[in-house]
C-alpha atoms as a PDB file:
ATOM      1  CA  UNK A   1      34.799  -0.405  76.110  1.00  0.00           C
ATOM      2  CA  UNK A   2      32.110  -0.429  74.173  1.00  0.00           C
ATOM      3  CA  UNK A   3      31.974   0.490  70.308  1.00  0.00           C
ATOM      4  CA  UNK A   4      29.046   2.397  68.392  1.00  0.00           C
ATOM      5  CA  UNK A   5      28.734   1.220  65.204  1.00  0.00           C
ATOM      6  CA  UNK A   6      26.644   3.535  62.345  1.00  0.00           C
ATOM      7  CA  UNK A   7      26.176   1.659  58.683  1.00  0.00           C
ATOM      8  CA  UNK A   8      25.464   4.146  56.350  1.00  0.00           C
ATOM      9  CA  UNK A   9      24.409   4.106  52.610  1.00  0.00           C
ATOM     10  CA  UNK A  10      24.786   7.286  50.593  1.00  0.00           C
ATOM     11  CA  UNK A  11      22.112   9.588  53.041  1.00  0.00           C
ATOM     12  CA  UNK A  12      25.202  12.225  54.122  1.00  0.00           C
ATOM     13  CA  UNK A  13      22.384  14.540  55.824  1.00  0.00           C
ATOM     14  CA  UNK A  14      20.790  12.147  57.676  1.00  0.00           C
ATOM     15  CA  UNK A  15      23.943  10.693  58.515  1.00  0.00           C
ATOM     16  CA  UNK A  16      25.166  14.221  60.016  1.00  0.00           C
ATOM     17  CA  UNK A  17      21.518  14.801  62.137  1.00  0.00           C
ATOM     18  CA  UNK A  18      22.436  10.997  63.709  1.00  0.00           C
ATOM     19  CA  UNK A  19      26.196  12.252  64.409  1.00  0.00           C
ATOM     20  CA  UNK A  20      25.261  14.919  65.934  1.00  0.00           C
ATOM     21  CA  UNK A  21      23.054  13.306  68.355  1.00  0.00           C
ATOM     22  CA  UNK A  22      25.697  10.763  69.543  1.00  0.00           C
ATOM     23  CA  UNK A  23      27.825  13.859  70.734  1.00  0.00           C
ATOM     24  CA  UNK A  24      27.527  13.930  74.232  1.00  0.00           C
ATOM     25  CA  UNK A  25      26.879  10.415  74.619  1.00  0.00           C
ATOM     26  CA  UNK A  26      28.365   8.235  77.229  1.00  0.00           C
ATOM     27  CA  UNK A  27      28.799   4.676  78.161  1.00  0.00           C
ATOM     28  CA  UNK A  28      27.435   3.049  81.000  1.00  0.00           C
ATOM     29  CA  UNK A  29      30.780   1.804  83.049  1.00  0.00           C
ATOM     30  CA  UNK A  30      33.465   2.826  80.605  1.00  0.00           C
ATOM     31  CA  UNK A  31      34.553   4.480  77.412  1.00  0.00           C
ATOM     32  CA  UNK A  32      33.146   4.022  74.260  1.00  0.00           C
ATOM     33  CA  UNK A  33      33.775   4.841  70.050  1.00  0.00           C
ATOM     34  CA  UNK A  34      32.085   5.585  67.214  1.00  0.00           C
ATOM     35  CA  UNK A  35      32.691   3.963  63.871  1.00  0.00           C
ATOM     36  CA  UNK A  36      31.202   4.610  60.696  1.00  0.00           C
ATOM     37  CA  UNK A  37      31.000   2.360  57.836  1.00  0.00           C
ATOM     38  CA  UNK A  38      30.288   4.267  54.731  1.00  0.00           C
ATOM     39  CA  UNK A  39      28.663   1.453  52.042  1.00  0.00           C
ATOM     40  CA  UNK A  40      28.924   3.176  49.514  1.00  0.00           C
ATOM     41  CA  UNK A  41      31.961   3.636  46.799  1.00  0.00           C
ATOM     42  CA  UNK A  42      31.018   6.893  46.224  1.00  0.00           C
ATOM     43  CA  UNK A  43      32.387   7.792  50.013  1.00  0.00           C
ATOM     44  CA  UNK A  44      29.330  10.222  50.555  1.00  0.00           C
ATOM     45  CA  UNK A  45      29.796   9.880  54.350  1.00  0.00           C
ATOM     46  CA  UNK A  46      33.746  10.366  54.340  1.00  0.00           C
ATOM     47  CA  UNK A  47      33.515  14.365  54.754  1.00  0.00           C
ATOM     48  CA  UNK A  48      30.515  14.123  57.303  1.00  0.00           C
ATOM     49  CA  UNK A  49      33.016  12.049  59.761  1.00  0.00           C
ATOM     50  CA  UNK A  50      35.818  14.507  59.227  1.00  0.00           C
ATOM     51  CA  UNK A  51      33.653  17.363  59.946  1.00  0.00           C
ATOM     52  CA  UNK A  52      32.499  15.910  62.886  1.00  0.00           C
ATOM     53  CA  UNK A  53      35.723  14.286  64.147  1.00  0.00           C
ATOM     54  CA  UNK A  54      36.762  16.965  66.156  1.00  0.00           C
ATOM     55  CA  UNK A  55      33.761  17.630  68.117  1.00  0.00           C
ATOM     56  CA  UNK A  56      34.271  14.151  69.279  1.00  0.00           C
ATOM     57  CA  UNK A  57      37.777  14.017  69.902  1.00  0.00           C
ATOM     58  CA  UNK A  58      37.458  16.969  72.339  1.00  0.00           C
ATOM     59  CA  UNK A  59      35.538  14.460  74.420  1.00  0.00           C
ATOM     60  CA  UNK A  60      37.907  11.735  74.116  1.00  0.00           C
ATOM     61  CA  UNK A  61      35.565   9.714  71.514  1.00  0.00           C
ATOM     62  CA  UNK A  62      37.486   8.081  68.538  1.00  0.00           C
ATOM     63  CA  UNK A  63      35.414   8.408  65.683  1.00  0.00           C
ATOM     64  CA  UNK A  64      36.028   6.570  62.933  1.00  0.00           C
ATOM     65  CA  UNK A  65      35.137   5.401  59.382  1.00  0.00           C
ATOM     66  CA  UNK A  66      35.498   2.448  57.959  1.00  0.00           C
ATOM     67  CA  UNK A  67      34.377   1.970  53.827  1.00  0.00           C
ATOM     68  CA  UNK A  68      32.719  -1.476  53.103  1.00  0.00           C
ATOM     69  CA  UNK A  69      32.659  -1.346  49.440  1.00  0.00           C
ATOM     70  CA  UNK A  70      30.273  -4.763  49.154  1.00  0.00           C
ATOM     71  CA  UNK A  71      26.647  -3.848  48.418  1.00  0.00           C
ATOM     72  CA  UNK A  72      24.646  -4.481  50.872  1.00  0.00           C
ATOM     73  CA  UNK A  73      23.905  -3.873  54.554  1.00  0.00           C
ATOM     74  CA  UNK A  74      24.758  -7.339  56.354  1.00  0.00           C
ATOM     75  CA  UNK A  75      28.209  -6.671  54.740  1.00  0.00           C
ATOM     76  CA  UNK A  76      28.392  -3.321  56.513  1.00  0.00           C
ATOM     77  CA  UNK A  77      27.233  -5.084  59.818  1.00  0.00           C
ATOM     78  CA  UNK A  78      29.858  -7.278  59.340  1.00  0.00           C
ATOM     79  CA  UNK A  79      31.882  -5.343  58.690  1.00  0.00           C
ATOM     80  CA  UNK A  80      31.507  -2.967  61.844  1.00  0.00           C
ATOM     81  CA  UNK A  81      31.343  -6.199  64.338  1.00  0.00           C
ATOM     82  CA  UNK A  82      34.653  -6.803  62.773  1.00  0.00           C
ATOM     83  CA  UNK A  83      36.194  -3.779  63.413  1.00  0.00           C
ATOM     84  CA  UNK A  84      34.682  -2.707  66.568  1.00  0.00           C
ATOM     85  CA  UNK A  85      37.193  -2.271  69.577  1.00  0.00           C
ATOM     86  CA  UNK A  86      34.875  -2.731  72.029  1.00  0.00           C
ATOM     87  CA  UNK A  87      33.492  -5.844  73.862  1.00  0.00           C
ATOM     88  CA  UNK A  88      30.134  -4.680  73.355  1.00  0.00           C
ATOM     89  CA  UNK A  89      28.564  -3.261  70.265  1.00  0.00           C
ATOM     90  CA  UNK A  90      25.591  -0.960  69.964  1.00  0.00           C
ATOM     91  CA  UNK A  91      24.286  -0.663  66.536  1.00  0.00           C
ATOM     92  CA  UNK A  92      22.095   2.975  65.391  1.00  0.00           C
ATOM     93  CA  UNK A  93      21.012   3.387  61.795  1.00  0.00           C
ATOM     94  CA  UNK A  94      21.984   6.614  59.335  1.00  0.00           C
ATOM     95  CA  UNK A  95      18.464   7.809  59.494  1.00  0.00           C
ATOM     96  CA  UNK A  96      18.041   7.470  63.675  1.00  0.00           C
ATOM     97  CA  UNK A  97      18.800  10.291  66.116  1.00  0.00           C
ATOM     98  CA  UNK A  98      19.894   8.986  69.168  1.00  0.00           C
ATOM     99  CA  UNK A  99      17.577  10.401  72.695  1.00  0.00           C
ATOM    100  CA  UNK A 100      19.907  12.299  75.554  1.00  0.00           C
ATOM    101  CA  UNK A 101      21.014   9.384  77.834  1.00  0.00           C
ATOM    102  CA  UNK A 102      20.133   6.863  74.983  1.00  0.00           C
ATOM    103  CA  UNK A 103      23.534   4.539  75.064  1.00  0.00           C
ATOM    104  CA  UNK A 104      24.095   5.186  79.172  1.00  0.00           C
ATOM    105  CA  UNK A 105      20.151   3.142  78.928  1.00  0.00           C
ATOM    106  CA  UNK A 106      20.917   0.720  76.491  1.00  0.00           C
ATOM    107  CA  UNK A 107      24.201  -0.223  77.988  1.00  0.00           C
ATOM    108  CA  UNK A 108      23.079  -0.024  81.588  1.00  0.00           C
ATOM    109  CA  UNK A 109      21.841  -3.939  81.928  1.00  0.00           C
ATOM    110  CA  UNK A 110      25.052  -5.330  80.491  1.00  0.00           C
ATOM    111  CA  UNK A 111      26.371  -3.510  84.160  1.00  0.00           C
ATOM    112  CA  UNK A 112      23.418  -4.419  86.146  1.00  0.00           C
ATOM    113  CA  UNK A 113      22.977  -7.798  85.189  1.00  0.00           C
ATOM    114  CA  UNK A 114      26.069  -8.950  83.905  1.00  0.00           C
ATOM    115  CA  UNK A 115      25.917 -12.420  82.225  1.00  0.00           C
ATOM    116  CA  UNK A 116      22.152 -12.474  82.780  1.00  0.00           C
ATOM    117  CA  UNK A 117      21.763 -10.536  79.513  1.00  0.00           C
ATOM    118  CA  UNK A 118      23.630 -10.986  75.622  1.00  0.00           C
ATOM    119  CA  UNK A 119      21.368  -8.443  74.029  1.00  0.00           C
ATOM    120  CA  UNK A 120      19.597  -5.179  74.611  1.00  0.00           C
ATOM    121  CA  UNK A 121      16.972  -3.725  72.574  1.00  0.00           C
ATOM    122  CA  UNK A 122      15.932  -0.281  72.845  1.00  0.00           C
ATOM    123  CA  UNK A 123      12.375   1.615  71.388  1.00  0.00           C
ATOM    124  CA  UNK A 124      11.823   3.363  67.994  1.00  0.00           C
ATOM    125  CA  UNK A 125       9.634   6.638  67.367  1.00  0.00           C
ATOM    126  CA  UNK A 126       8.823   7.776  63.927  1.00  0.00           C
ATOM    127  CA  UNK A 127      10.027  11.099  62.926  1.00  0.00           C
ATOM    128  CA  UNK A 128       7.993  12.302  59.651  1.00  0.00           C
ATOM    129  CA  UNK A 129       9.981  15.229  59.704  1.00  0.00           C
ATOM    130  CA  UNK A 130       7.849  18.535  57.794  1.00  0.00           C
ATOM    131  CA  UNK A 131       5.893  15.736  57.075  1.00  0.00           C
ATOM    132  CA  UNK A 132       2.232  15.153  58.214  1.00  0.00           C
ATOM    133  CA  UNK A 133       1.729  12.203  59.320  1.00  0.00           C
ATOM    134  CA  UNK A 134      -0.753  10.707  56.479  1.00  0.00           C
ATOM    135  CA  UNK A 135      -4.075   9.952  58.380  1.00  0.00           C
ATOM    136  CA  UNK A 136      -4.414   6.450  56.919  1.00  0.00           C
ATOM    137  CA  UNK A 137      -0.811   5.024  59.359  1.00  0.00           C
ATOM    138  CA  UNK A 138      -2.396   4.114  61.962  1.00  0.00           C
ATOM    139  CA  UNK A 139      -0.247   2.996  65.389  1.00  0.00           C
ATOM    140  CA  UNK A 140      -0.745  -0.245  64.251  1.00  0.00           C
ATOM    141  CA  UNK A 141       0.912   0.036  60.814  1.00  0.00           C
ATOM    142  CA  UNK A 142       4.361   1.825  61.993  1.00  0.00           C
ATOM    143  CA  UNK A 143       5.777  -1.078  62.794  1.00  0.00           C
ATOM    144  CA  UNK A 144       6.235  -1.743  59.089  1.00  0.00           C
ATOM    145  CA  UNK A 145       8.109   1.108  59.029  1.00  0.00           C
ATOM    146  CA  UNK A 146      10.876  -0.198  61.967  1.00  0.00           C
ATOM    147  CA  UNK A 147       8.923   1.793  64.633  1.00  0.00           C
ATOM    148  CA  UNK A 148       7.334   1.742  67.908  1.00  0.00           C
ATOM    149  CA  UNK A 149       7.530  -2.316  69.515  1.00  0.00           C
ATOM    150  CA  UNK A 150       5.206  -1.133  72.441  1.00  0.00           C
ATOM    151  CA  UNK A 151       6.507  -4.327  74.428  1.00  0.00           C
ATOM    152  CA  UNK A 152       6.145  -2.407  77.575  1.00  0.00           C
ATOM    153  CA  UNK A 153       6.749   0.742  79.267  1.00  0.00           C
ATOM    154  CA  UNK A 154       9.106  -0.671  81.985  1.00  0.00           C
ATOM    155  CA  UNK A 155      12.296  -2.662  80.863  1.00  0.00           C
ATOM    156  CA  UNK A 156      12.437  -6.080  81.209  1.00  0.00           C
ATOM    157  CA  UNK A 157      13.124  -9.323  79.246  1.00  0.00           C
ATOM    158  CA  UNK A 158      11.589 -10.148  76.082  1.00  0.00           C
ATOM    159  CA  UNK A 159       9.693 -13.210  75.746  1.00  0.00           C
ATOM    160  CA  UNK A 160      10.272 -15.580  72.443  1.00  0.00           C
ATOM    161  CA  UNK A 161       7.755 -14.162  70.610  1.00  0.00           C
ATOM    162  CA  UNK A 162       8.572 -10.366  70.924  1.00  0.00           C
ATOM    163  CA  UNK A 163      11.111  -8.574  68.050  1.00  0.00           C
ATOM    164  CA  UNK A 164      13.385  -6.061  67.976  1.00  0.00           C
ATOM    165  CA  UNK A 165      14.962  -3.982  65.385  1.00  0.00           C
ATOM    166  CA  UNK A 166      18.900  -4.349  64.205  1.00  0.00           C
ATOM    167  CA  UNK A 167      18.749  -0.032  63.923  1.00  0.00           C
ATOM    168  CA  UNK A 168      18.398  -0.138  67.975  1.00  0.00           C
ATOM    169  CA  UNK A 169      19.871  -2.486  69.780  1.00  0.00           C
ATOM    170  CA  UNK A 170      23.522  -3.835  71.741  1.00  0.00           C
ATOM    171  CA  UNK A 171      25.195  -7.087  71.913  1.00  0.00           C
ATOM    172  CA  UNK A 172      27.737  -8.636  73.073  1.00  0.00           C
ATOM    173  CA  UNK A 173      30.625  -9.074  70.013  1.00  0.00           C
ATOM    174  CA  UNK A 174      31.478 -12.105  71.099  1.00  0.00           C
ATOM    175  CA  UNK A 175      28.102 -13.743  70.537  1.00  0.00           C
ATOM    176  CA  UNK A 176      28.983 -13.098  66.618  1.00  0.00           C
ATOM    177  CA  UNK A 177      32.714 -14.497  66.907  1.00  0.00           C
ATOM    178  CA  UNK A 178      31.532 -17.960  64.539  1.00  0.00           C
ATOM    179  CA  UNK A 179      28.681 -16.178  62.771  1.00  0.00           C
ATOM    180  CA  UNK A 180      27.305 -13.096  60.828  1.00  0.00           C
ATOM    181  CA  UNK A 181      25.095 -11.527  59.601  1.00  0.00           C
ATOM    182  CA  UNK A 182      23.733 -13.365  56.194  1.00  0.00           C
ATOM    183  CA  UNK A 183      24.881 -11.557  53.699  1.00  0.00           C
ATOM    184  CA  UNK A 184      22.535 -12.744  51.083  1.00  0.00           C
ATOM    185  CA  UNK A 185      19.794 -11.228  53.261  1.00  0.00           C
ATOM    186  CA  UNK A 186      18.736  -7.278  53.826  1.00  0.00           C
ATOM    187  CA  UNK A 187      18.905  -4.167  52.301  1.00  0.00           C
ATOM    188  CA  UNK A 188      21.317  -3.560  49.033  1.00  0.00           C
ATOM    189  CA  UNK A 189      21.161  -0.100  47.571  1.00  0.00           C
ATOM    190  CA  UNK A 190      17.519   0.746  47.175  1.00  0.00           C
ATOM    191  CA  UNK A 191      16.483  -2.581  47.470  1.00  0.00           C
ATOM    192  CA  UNK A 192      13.552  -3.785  50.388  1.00  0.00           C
ATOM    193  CA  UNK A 193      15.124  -7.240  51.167  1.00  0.00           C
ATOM    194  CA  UNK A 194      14.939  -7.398  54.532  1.00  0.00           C
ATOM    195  CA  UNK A 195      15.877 -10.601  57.563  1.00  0.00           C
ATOM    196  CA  UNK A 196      19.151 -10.155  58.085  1.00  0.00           C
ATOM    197  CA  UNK A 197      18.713  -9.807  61.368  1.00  0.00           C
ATOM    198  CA  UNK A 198      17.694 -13.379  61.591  1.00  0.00           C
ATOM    199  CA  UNK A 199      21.125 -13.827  63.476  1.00  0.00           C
ATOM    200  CA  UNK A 200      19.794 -12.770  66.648  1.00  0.00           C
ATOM    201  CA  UNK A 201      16.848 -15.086  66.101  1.00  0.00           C
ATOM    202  CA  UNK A 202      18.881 -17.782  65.576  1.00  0.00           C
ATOM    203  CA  UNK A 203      20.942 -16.449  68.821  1.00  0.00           C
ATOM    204  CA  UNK A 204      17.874 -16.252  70.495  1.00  0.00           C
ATOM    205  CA  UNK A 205      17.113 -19.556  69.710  1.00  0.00           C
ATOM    206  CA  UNK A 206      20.580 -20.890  71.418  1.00  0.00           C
ATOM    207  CA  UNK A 207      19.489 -19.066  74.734  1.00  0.00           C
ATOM    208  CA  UNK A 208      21.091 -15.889  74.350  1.00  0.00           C
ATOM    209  CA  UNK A 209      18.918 -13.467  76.705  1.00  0.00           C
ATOM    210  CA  UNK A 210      17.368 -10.452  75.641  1.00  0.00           C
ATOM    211  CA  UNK A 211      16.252  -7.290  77.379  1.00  0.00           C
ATOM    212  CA  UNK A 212      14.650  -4.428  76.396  1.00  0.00           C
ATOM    213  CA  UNK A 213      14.866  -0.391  77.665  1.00  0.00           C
ATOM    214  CA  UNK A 214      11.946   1.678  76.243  1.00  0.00           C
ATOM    215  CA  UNK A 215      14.059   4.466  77.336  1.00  0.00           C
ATOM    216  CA  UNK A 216      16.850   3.792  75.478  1.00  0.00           C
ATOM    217  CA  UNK A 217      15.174   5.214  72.538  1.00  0.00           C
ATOM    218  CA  UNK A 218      15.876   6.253  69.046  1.00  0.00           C
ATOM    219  CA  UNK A 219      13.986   8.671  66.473  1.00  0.00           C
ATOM    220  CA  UNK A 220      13.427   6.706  62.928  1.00  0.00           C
ATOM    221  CA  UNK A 221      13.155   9.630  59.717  1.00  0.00           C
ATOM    222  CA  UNK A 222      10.343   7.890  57.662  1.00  0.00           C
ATOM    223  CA  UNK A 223      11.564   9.292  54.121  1.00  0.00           C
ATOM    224  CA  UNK A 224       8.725  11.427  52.537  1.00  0.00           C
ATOM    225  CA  UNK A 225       8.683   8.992  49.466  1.00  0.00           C
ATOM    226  CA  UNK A 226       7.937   6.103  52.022  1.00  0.00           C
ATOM    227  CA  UNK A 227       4.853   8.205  53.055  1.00  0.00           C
ATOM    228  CA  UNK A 228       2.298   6.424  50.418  1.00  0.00           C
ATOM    229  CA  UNK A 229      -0.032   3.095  50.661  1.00  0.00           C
ATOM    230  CA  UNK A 230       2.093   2.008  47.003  1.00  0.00           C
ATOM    231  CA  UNK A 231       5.736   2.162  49.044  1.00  0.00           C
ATOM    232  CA  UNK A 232       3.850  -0.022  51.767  1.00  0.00           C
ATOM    233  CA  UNK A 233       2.879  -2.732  49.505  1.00  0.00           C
ATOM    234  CA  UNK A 234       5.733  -3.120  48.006  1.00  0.00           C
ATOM    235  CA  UNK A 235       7.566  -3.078  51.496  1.00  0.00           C
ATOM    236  CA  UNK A 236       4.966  -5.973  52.042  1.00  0.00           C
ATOM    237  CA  UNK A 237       5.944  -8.071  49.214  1.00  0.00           C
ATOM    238  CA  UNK A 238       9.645  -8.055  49.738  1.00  0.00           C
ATOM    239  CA  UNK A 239       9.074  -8.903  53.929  1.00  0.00           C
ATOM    240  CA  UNK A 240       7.115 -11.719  52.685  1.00  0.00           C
ATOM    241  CA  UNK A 241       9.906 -12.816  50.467  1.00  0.00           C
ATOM    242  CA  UNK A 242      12.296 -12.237  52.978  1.00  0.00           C
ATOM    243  CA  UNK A 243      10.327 -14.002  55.395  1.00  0.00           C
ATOM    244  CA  UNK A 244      10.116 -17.033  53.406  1.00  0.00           C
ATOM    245  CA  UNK A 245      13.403 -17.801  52.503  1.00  0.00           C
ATOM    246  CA  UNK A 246      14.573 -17.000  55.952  1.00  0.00           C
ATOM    247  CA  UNK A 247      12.096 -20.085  57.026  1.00  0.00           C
ATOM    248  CA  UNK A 248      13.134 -22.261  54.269  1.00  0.00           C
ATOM    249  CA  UNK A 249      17.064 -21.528  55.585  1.00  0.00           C
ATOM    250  CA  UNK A 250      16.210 -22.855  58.671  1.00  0.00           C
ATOM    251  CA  UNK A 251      14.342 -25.613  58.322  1.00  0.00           C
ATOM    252  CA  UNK A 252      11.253 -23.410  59.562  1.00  0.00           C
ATOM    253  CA  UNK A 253       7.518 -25.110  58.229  1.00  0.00           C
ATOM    254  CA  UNK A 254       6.618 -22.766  55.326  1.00  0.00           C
ATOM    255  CA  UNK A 255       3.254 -20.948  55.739  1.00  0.00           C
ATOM    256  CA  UNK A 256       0.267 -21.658  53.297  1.00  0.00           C
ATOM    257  CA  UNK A 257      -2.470 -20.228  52.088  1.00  0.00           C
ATOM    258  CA  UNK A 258      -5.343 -20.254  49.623  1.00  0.00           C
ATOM    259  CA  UNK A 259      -6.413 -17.215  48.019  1.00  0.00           C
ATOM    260  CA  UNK A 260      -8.047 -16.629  44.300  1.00  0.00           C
ATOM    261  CA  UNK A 261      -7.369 -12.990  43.416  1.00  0.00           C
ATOM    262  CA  UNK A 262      -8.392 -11.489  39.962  1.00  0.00           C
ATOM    263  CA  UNK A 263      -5.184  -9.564  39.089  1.00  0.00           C
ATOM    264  CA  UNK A 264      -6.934  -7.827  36.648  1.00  0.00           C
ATOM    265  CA  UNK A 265      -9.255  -5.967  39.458  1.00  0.00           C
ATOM    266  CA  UNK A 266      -6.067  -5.616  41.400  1.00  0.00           C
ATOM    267  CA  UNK A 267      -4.085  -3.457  39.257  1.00  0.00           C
ATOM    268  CA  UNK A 268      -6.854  -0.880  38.432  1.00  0.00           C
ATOM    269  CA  UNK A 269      -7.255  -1.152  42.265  1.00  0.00           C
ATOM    270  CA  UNK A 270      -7.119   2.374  43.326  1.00  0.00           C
ATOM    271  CA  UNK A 271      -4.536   1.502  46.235  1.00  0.00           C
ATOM    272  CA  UNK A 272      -4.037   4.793  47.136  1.00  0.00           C
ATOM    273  CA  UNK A 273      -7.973   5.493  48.078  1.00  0.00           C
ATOM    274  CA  UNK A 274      -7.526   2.574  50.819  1.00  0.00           C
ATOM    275  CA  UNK A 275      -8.637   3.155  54.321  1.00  0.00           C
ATOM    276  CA  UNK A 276      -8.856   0.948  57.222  1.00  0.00           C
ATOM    277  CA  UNK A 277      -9.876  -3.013  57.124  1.00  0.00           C
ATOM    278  CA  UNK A 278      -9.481  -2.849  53.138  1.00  0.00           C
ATOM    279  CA  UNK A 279      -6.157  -1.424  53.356  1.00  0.00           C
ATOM    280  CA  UNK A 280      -4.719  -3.862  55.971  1.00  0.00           C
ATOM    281  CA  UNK A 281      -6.252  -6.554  53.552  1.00  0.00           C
ATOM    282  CA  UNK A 282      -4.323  -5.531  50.746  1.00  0.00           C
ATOM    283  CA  UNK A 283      -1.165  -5.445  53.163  1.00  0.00           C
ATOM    284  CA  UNK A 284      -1.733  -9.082  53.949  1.00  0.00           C
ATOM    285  CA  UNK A 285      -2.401  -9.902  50.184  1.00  0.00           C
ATOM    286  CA  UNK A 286       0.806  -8.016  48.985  1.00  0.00           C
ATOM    287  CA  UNK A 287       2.744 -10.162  51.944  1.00  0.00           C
ATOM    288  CA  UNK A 288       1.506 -13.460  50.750  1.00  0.00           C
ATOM    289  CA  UNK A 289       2.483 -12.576  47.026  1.00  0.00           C
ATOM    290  CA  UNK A 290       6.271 -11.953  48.081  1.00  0.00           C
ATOM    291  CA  UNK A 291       5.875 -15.118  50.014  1.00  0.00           C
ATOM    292  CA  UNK A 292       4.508 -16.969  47.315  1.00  0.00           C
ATOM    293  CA  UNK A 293       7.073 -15.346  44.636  1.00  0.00           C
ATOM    294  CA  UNK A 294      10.240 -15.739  46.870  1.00  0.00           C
ATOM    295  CA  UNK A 295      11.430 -19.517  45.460  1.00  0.00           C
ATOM    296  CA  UNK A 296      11.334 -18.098  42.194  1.00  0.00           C
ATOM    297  CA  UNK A 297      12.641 -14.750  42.818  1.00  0.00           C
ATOM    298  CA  UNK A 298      16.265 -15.970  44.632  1.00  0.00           C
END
C-alpha cells in the first residue's frame, strides 16, 4: 500500500489540474490512496476533493482530505506522514501535475531493490503556463524555482552531494516514525522560508539510500508573479536565511564572507534591467544578505 500525499495551501485551481493528473495512476506492486491536506482554515480545497472523489472511487482509490489548521507546510507534511495508510509515502505539491506512469516510476525501485533503497526522487519541469518564459531564466537559474536537478538521464543512486526536492519524491514512512519535519522551517502562508526538507538530509546523513528516476517526473506551475528578477532576490534572501539556521541547527560550520556593498547604489539598482554575470551576482549578494540577516531575523 502505498499513500499519495498532496499539501495544499489555498491554490483550489491548481490543486484540481494536480488531481486530475493523479487519476489513472497506479502503484508499482499494490494499491495505493490519495490524501489531501488542505492548510488552510478557509477549507479552499474541501469542494475540489469532493468533486473529484468519485472519479477516484470508480477506480478503487480512496481519496481523502485531511485539514491541518497550523500554518505552515512542515505541519501539513506532518501531518500527511501521520495519516498516511500506506507503508510508503509519495509526496506531489498543489502546483505539480503528475506525468502518465509517474508513481508506477517512482515506486518501481522500492520493488526492484527492496531494502537497497529508503528514498526515491523523481525530476521537475517548469510549466510557465500562457507564460513566456522571460529570456533572462536561464537553465541554470530554474533550479531556484524547484525545477530541473539534471542528475542524469538514467536512474540511479544519488551521491552525497546531489538534492532533491520534497514536491517529488517517496519514502519509506517508517524512516519518519521518531522524527519530522521541522516545523519551524519552510513555507507559512506567503512566506519564502524554505529547509524543511532538511529531514532527509539529516536521513541521508544516517545512511538512508537514495535513488533517483528522471522519468518519474512532475510539471512545476511557476506562478506568473514569480516570473520577475525582484521575486528572485527575495527568494535568494530567505534560502540564505534558511540555509543558515539550518547549519547552525546542526552543528554545520557557518559560511563567511567579506563583501562592502554601498546600499545606497543598491536600491536605485535597476534590478529588473539585469542580464547574465551581473544578474547571477546580485543572486549571490541577495543570498549572503539572508545569510547574514538570519540570527537576527529568528
Amino acid at each position: 500500500m502505498a499513500s499519495v500525499v498532496v499539501c495544499t495551501h489555498r491554490r483550489p485551481e491548481l490543486l484540481d489540474a494536480c488531481l486530475g493528473s493523479l487519476v489513472g495512476q497506479r502503484a508499482s506492486g499494490g494499491a495505493h490512496e490519495i490524501l489531501v491536506v488542505d492548510n488552510s482554515p478557509g477549507m479552499e480545497a474541501r469542494p475540489v476533493v469532493e468533486r473529484w472523489q468519485p472519479a477516484f472511487a470508480m477506480r478503487g482509490v480512496p481519496l481523502r482530505y485531511r485539514l491541518e489548521e497550523r500554518s505552515g507546510v512542515a505541519f501539513a507534511r506532518n501531518r500527511g506522514v501521520a495519516e498516511a495508510a500506506g507503508a510508503l509515502i509519495a509526496f506531489i505539491d498543489d502546483d505539480e501535475r503528475a506525468c502518465e506512469n509517474w508513481l508506477e516510476r517512482l515506486l518501481e525501485p522500492f520493488e526492484r531493490l527492496g531494502d537497497a533503497v529508503d528514498l526515491v526522487a523523481g525530476e521537475v519541469e517548469p510549466d510557465f503556463g500562457d507564460q513566456p518564459r522571460p529570456d533572462w531564466l536561464g537553465d541554470d537559474l530554474l533550479h531556484f524555482f524547484s525545477c530541473r536537478w539534471g542528475w542524469d538521464s538514467a536512474s540511479r543512486f544519488l551521491q552525497d552531494h546531489e538534492w532533491f526536492g520534497e514536491g517529488n519524491c517517496a519514502f519509506r514512512k517508517r524512516l519518519l516514525a521518531d522524527r519530522g519535519f521541522p516545523t519551524d522551517f519552510g513555507r507559512k502562508g506567503d512566506g519564502l522560508m524554505s529547509n524543511e526538507g532538511v529531514v532527509f538530509l539529516e536521513l541521508r546523513a544516517a545512511g538512508a539510500a537514495t535513488y533517483y528516476v528522471p522519468e518519474a517526473m512532475v510539471f512545476h506551475r511557476i506562478h506568473p508573479d514569480r516570473l520577475s528578477r525582484r521575486w528572485l532576490m527575495r527568494r535568494m534572501f530567505y534560502q540564505g536565511a534558511s540555509d543558515r539556521l539550518a547549519q547552525r541547527r546542526h552543528g554545520i560550520a557557518e559560511q563567511r564572507w567579506d563583501f562592502n556593498v554601498n546600499l545606497a547604489k543598491l536600491a536605485d539598482l535597476d534590478v529588473e534591467s539585469l542580464e547574465g554575470e551581473s544578474l547571477r551576482a546580485v543572486i549571490r549578494l541577495y543570498f549572503q544578505f539572508g545569510y547574514a540577516a538570519a540570527p537576527g531575523m529568528y
